[in-house]
Structure formats: structure tokens, C-alpha cells
N, C-alpha and C. Protein backbone atom coordinates (compact mmCIF):
# COMPACT_ATOMS: atom_id res chain seq x y z
N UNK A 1 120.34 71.59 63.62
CA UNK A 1 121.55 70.85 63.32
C UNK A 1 122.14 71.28 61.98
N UNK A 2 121.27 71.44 60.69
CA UNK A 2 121.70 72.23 59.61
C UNK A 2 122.65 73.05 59.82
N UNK A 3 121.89 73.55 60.75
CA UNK A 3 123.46 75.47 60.59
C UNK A 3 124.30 75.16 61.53
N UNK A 4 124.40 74.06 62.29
CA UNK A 4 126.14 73.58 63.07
C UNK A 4 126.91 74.28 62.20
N UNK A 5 127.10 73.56 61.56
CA UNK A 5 128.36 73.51 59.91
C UNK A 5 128.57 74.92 59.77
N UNK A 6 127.69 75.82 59.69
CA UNK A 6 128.40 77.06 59.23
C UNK A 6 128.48 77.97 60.26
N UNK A 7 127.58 77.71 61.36
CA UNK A 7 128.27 78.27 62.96
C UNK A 7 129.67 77.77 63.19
N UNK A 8 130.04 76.60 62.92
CA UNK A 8 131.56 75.79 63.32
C UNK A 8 132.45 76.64 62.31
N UNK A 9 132.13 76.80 60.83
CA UNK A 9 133.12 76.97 59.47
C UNK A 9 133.43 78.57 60.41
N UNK A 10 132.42 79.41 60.46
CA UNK A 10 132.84 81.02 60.62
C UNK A 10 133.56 81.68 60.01
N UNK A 11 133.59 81.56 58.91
CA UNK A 11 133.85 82.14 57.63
C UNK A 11 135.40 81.24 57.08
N UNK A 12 135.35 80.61 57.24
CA UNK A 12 136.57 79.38 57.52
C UNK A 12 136.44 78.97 55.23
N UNK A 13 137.47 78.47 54.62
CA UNK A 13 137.19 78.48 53.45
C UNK A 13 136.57 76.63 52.92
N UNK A 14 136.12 76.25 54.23
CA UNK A 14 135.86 75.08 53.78
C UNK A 14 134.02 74.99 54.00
N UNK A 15 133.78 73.89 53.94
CA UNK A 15 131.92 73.74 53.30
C UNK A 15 131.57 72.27 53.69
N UNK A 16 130.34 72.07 53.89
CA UNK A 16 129.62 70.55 54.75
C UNK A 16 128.70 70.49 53.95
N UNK A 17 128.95 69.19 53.06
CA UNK A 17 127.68 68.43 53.01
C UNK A 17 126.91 67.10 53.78
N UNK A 18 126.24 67.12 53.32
CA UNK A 18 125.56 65.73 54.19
C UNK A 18 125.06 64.68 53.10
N UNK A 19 125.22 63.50 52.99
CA UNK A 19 124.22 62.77 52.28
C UNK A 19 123.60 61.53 52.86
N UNK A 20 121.99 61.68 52.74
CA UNK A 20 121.50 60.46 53.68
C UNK A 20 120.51 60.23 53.45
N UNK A 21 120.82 59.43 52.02
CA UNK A 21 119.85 58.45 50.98
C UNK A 21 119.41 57.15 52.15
N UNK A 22 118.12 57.11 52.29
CA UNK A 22 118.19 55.78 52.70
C UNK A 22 118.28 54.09 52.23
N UNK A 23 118.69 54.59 51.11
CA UNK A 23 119.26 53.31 49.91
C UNK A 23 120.43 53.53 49.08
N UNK A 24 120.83 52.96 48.39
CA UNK A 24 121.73 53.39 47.16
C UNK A 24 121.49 52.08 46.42
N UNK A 25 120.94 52.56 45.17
CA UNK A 25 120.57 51.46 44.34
C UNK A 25 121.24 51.30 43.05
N UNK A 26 121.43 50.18 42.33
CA UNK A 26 122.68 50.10 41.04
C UNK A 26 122.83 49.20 40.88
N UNK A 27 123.58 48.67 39.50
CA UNK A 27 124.11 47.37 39.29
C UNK A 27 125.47 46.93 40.27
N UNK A 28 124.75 45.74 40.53
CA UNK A 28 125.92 45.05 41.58
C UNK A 28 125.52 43.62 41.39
N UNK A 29 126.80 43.01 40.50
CA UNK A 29 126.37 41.35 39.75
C UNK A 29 126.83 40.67 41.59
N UNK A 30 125.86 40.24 41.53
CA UNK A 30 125.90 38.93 43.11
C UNK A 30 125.05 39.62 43.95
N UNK A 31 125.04 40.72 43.89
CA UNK A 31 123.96 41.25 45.00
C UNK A 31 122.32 40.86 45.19
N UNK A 32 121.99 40.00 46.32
CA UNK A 32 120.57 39.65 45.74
C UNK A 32 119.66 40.54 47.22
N UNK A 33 120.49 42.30 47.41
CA UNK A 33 119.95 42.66 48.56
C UNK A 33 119.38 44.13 46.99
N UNK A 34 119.70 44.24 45.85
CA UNK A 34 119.52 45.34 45.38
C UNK A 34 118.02 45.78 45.55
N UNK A 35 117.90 46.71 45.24
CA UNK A 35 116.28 47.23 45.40
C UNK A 35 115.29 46.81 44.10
N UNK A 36 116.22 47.33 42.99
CA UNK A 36 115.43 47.40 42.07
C UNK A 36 115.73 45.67 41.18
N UNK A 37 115.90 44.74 41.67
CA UNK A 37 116.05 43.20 41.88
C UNK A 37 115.10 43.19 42.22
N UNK A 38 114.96 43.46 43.37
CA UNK A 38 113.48 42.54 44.30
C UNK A 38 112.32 42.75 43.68
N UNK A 39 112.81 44.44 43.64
CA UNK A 39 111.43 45.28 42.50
C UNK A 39 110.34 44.06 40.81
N UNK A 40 112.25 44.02 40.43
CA UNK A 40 111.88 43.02 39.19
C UNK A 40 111.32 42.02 39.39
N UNK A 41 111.90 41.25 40.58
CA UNK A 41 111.31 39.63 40.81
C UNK A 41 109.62 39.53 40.77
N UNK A 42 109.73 40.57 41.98
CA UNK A 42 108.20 40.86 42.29
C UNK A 42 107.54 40.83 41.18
N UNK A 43 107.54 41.81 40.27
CA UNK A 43 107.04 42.24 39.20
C UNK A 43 106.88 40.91 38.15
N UNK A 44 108.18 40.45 38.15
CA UNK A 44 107.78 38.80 37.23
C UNK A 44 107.20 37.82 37.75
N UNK A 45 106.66 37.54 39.21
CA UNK A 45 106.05 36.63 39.37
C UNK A 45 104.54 37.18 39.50
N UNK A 46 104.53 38.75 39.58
CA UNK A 46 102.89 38.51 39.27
C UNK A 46 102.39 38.33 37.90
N UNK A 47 103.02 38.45 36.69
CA UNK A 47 103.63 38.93 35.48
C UNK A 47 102.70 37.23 34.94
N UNK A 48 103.87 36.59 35.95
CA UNK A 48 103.81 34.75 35.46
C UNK A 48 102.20 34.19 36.03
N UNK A 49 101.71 34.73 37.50
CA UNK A 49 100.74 34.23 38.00
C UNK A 49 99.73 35.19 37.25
N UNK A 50 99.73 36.41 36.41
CA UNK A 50 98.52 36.61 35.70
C UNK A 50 97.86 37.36 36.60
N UNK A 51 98.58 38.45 37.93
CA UNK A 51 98.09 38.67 38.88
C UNK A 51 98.52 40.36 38.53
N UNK A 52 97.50 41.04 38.68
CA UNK A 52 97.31 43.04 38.77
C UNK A 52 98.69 43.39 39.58
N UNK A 53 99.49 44.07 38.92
CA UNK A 53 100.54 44.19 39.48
C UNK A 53 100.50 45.78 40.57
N UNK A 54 100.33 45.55 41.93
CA UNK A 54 100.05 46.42 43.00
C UNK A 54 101.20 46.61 44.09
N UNK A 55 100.79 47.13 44.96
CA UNK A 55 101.59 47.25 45.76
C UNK A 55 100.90 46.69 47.37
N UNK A 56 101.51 45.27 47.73
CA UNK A 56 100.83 44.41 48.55
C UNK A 56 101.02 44.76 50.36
N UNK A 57 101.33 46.33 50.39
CA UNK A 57 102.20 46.52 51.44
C UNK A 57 101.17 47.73 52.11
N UNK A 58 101.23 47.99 53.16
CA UNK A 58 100.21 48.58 54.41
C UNK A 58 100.17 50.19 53.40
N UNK A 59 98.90 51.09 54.06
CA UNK A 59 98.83 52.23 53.47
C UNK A 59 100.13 53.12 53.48
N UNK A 60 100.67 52.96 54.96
CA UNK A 60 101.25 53.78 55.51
C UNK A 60 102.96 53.70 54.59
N UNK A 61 102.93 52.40 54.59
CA UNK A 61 103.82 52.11 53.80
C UNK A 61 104.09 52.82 52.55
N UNK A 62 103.02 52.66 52.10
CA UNK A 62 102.90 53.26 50.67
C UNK A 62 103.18 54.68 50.60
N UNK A 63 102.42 55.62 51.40
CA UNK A 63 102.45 56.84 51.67
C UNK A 63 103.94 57.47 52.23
N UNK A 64 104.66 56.35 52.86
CA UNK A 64 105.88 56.90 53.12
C UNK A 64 107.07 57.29 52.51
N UNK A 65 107.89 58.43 52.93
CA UNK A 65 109.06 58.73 52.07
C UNK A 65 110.22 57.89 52.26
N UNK A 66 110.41 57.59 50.95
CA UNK A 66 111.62 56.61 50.81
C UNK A 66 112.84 57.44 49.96
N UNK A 67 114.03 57.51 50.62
CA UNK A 67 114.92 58.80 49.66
C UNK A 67 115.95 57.44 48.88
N UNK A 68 116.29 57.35 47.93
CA UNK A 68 116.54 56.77 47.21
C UNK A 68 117.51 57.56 46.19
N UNK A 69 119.01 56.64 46.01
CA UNK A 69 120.25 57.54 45.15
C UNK A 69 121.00 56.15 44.40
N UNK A 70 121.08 56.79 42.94
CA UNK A 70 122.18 55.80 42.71
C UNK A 70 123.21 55.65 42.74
N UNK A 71 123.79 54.26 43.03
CA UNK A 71 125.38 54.27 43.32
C UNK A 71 126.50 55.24 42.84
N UNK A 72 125.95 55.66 41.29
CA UNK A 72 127.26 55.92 41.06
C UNK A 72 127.45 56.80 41.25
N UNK A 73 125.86 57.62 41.29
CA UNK A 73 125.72 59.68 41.33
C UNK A 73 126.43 59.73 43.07
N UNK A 74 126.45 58.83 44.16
CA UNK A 74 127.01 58.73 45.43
C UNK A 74 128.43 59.03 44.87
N UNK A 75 128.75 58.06 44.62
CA UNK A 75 129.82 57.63 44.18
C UNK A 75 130.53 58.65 43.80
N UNK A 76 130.54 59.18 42.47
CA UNK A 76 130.90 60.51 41.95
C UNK A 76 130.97 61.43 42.94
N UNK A 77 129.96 62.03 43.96
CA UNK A 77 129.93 63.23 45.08
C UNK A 77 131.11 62.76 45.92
N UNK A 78 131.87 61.45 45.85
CA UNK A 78 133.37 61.34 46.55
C UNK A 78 134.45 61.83 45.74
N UNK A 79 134.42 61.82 44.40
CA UNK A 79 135.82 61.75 43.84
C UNK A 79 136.42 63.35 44.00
């Protein structure tokens, strides 16, 4: 699927990118879906309960790739 884009262009003067973060993370005042929010909360209530701050989530979980971009560097690749 990669080389569609430049089988289709054929020497054509235009160019394909793709972007496909599976997040976009950033300040956003009201947002209580942000990533790195939940991240914090988490982090302060083990913080408050005096509890080893880990990661409470399956191996596989852990081991998995998560692609992750911030808003604005997205953002910017439009203007």
C-alpha cells in the first residue's frame, strides 16, 4: 500500500503523506479524554495512597506499540 502513492503520482509534481498517530496528545482546557490527564491523575492518586507507582495493566499491554503525536507538531504538518 506504501508505493500506491508513487505508482498513482508517475512522476506527477505532487507527493503523499500519511499520518496515523494513534493519539494526539496536548493541552486542551475541558478535555477530561487527554492522555497525559489520566496519566497525571493516575499518578496522584497513587502518589496520595503511598502506593509504588506501576503500571496496573496486562503484559501484553505493556509490551504494546502505542504511536503517540502532539497536537500541535499534527497541527503544524497542516498549515
Amino acid at each position: 500500500m506504501a508505493e500506491c502513492p508513487k505508482f498513482v503520482a508517475g512522476g506527477s509534481p505532487w507527493s503523499f503523506s500519511a499520518f496515523k498517530p494513534e493519539a494526539a496528545i496536548g493541552f486542551a482546557v475541558g478535555n477530561p479524554m487527554n492522555l497525559a490527564m489520566v496519566i497525571g491523575v493516575y499518578a496522584a492518586i497513587y502518589r496520595e495512597l503511598d502506593v509504588a507507582f506501576d503500571f496496573s495493566g496486562l503484559q501484553g499491554a505493556y509490551d504494546a506499540l502505542y504511536q503517540v503525536t502532539d497536537a500541535n507538531v499534527l497541527g503544524a504538518a497542516f498549515e
